[in-house]
N, C-alpha and C. Protein backbone atom coordinates (compact mmCIF):
# COMPACT_ATOMS: atom_id res chain seq x y z
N UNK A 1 -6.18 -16.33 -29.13
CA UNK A 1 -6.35 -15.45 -27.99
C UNK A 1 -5.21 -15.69 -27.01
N UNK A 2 -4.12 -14.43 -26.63
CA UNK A 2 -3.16 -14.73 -25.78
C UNK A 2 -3.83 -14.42 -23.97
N UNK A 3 -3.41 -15.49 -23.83
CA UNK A 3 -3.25 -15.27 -22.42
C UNK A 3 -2.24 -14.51 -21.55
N UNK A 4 -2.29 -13.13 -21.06
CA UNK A 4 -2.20 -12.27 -20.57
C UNK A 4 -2.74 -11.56 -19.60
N UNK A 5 -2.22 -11.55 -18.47
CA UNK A 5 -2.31 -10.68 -17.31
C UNK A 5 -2.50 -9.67 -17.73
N UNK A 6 -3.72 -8.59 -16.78
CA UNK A 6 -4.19 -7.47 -16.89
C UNK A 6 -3.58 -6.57 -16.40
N UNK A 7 -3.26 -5.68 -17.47
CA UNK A 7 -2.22 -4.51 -16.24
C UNK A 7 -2.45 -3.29 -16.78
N UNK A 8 -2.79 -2.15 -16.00
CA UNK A 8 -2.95 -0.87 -16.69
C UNK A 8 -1.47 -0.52 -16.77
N UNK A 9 -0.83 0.09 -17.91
CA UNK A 9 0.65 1.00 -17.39
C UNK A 9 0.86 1.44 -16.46
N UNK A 10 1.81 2.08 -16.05
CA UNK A 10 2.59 2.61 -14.91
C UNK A 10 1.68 2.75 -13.11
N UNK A 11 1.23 1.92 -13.37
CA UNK A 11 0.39 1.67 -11.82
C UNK A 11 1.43 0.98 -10.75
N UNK A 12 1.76 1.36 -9.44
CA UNK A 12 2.37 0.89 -8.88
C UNK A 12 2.37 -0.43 -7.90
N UNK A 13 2.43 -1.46 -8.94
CA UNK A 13 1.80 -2.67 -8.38
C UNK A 13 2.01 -3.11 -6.75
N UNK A 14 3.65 -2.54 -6.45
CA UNK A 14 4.23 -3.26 -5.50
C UNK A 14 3.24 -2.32 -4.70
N UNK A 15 2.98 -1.30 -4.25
CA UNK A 15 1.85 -0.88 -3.15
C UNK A 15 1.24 -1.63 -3.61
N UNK A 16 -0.32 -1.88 -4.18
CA UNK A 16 -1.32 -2.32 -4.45
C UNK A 16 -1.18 -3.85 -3.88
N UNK A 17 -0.10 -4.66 -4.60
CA UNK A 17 0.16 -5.71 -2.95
C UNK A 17 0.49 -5.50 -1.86
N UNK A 18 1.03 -4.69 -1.47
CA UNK A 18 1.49 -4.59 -0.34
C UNK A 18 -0.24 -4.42 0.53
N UNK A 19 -0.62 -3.05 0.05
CA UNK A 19 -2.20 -3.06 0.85
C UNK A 19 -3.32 -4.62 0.98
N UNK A 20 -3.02 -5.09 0.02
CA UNK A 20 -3.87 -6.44 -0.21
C UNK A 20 -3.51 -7.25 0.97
N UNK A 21 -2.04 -7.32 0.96
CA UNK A 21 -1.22 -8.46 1.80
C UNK A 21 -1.75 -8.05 3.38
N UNK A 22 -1.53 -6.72 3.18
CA UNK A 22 -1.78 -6.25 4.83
C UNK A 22 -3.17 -6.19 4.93
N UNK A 23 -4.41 -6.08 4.53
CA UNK A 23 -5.79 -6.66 4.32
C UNK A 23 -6.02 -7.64 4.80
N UNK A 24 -5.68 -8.99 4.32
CA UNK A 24 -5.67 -10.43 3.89
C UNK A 24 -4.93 -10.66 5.55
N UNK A 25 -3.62 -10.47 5.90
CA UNK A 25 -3.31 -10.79 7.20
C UNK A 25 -3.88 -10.00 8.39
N UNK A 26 -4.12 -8.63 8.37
CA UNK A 26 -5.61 -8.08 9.41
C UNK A 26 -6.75 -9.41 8.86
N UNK A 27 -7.06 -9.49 8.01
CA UNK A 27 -8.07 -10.69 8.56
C UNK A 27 -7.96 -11.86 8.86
N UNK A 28 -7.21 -12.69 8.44
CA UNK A 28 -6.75 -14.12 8.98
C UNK A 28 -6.64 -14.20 9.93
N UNK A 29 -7.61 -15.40 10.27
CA UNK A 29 -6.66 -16.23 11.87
C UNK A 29 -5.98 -16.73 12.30
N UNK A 30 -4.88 -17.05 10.96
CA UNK A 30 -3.22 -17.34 11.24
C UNK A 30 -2.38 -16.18 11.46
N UNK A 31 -2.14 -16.26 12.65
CA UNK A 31 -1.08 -15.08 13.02
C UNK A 31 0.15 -15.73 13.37
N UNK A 32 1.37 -14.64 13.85
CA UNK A 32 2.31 -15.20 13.95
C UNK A 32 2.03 -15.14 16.04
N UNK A 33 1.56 -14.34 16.49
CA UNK A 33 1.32 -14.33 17.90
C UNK A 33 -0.64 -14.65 18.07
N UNK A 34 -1.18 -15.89 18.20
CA UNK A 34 -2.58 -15.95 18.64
C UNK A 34 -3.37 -15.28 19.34
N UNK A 35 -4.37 -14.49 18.96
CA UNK A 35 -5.06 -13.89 19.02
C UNK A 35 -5.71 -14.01 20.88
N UNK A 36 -5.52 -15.32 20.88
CA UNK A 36 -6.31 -15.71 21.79
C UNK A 36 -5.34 -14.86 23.49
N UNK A 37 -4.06 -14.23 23.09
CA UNK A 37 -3.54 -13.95 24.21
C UNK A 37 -4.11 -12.42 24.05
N UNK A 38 -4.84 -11.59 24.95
CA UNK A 38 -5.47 -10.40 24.41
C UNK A 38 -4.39 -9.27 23.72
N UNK A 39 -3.65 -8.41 24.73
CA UNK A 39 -3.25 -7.57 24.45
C UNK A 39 -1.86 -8.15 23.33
N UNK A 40 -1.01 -8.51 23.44
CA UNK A 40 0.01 -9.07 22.78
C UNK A 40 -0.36 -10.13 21.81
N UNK A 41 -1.32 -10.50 21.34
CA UNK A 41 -1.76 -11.11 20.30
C UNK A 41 -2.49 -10.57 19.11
N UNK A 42 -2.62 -9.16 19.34
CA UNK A 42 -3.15 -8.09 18.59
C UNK A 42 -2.22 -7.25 18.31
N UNK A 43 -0.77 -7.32 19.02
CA UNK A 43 0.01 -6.29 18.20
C UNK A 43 0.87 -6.80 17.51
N UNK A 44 0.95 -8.28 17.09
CA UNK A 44 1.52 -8.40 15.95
C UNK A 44 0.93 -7.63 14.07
N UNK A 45 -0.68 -8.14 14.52
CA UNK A 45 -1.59 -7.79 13.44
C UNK A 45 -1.22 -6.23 13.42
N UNK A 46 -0.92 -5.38 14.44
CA UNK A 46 -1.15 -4.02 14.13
C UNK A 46 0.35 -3.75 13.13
N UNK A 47 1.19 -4.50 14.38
CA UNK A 47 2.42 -4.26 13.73
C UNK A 47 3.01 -4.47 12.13
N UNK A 48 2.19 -5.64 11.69
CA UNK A 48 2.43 -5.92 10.33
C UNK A 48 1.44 -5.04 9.50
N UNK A 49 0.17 -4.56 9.48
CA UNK A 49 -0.51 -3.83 8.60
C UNK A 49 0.13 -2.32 8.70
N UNK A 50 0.53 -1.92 9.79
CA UNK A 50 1.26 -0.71 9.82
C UNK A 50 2.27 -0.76 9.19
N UNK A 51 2.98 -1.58 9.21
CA UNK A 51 4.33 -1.57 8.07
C UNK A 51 3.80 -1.93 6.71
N UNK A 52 3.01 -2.51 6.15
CA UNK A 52 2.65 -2.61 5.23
C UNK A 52 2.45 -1.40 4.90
N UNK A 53 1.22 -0.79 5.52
CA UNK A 53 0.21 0.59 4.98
C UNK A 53 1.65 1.50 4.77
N UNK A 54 2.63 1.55 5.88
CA UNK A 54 3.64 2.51 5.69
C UNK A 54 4.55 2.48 4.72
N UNK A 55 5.37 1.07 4.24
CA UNK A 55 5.72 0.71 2.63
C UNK A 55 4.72 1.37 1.69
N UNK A 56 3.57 0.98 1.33
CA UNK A 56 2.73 1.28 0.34
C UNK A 56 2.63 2.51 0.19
N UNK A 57 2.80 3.31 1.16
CA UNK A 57 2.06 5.03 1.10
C UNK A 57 3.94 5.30 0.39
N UNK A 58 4.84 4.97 1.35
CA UNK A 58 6.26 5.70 1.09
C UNK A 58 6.46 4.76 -0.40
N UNK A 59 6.04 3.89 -1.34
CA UNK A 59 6.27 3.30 -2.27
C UNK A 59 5.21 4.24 -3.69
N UNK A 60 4.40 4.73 -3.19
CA UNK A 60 3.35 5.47 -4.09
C UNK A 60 3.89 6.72 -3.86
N UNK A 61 3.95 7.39 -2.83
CA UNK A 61 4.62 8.72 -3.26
C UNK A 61 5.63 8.74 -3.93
N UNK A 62 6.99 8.03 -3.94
CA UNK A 62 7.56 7.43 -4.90
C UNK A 62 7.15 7.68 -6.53
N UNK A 63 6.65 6.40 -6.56
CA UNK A 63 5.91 6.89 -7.91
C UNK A 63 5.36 7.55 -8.30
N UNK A 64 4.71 8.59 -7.46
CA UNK A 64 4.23 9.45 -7.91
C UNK A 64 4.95 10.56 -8.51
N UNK A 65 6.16 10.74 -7.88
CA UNK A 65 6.78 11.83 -8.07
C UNK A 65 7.90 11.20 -9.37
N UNK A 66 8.04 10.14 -9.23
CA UNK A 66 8.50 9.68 -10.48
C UNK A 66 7.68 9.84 -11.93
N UNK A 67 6.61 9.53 -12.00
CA UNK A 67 5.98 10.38 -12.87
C UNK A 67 5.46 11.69 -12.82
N UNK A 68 5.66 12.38 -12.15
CA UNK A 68 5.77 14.33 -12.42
C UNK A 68 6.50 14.11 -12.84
N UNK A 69 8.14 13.42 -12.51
CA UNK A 69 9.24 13.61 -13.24
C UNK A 69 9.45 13.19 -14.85
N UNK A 70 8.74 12.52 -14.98
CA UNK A 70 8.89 11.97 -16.66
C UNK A 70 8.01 12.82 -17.10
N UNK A 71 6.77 13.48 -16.51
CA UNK A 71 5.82 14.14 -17.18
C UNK A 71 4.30 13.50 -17.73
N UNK A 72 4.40 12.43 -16.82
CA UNK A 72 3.48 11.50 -17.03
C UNK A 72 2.47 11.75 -15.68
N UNK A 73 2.44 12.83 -15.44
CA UNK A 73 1.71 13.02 -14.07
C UNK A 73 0.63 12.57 -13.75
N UNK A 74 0.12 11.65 -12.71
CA UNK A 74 -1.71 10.97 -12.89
C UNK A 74 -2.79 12.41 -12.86
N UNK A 75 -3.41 11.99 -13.19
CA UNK A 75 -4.82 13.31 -13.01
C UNK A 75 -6.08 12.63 -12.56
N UNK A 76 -6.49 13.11 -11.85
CA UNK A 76 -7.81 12.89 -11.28
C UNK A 76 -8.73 13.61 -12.54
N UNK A 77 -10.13 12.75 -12.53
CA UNK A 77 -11.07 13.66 -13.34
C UNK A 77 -11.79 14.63 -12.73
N UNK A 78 -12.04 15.67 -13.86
CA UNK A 78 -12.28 16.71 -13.34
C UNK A 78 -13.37 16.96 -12.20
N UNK A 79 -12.87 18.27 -11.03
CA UNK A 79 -14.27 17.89 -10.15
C UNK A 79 -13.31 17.65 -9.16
N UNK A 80 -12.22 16.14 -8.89
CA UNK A 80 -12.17 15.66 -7.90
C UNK A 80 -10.46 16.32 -7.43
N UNK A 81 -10.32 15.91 -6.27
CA UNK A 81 -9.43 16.22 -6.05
C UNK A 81 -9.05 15.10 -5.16
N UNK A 82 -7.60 15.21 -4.94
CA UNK A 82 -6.87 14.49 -3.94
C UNK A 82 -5.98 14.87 -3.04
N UNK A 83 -5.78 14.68 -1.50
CA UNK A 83 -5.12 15.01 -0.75
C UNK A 83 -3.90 14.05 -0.29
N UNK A 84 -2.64 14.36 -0.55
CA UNK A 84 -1.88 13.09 0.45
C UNK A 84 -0.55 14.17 0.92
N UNK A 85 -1.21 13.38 2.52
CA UNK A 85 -0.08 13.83 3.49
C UNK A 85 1.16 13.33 3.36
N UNK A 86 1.95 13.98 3.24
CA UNK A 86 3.72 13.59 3.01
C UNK A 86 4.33 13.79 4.12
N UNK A 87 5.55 12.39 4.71
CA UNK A 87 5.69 12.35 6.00
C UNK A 87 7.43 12.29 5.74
N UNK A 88 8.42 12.94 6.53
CA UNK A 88 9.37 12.99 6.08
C UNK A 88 10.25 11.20 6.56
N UNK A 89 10.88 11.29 6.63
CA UNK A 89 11.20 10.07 7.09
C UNK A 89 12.72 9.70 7.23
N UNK A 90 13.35 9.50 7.91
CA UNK A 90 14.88 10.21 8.55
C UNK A 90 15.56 8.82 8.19
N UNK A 91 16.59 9.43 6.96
CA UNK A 91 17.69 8.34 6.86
C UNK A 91 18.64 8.39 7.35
């Protein structure tokens, strides 16, 4: 029996950490600014899950459109649908 990590194909791992990471630090009580100062000890936490959530979303649309492009497009089962807002983002 090999020991092997579970991985479905073409799933886009690097979001899927990224959301975890930004999860995991919204909850911890190691911050980089302590909590204990009110207003400015809460916007580090915002500041880092927002960049996270914002990597992950701009890293999945990504892939997403990378597979329309191969033709490997995901599908929802039937019935459901999905909505995602696309945000432009100025280079």
């Amino acid at each position: 029996m090999e020991n092997r990590p579970i991985q479905a194909p073409g799933r886009p791992w690097g979001t899927i950490v990224s959301l975890l990471t930004a999860l995991i630090y919204g909850a911890s009580p190691i911050d980089i600014i302590p909590d204990l100062i009110p207003l400015l000890g809460w916007s580090d936490d915002v500041a880092v899950v927002a960049t996270l959530v914002t990597y992950a979303g701009v890293a999945y649309l990504r892939w997403k459109r990378g597979q329309a492009a191969a033709g490997r497009a995901p599908h929802a089962p039937k019935g459901t649908e999905s909505h995602i807002i696309e945000t432009t983002i100025a280079k």
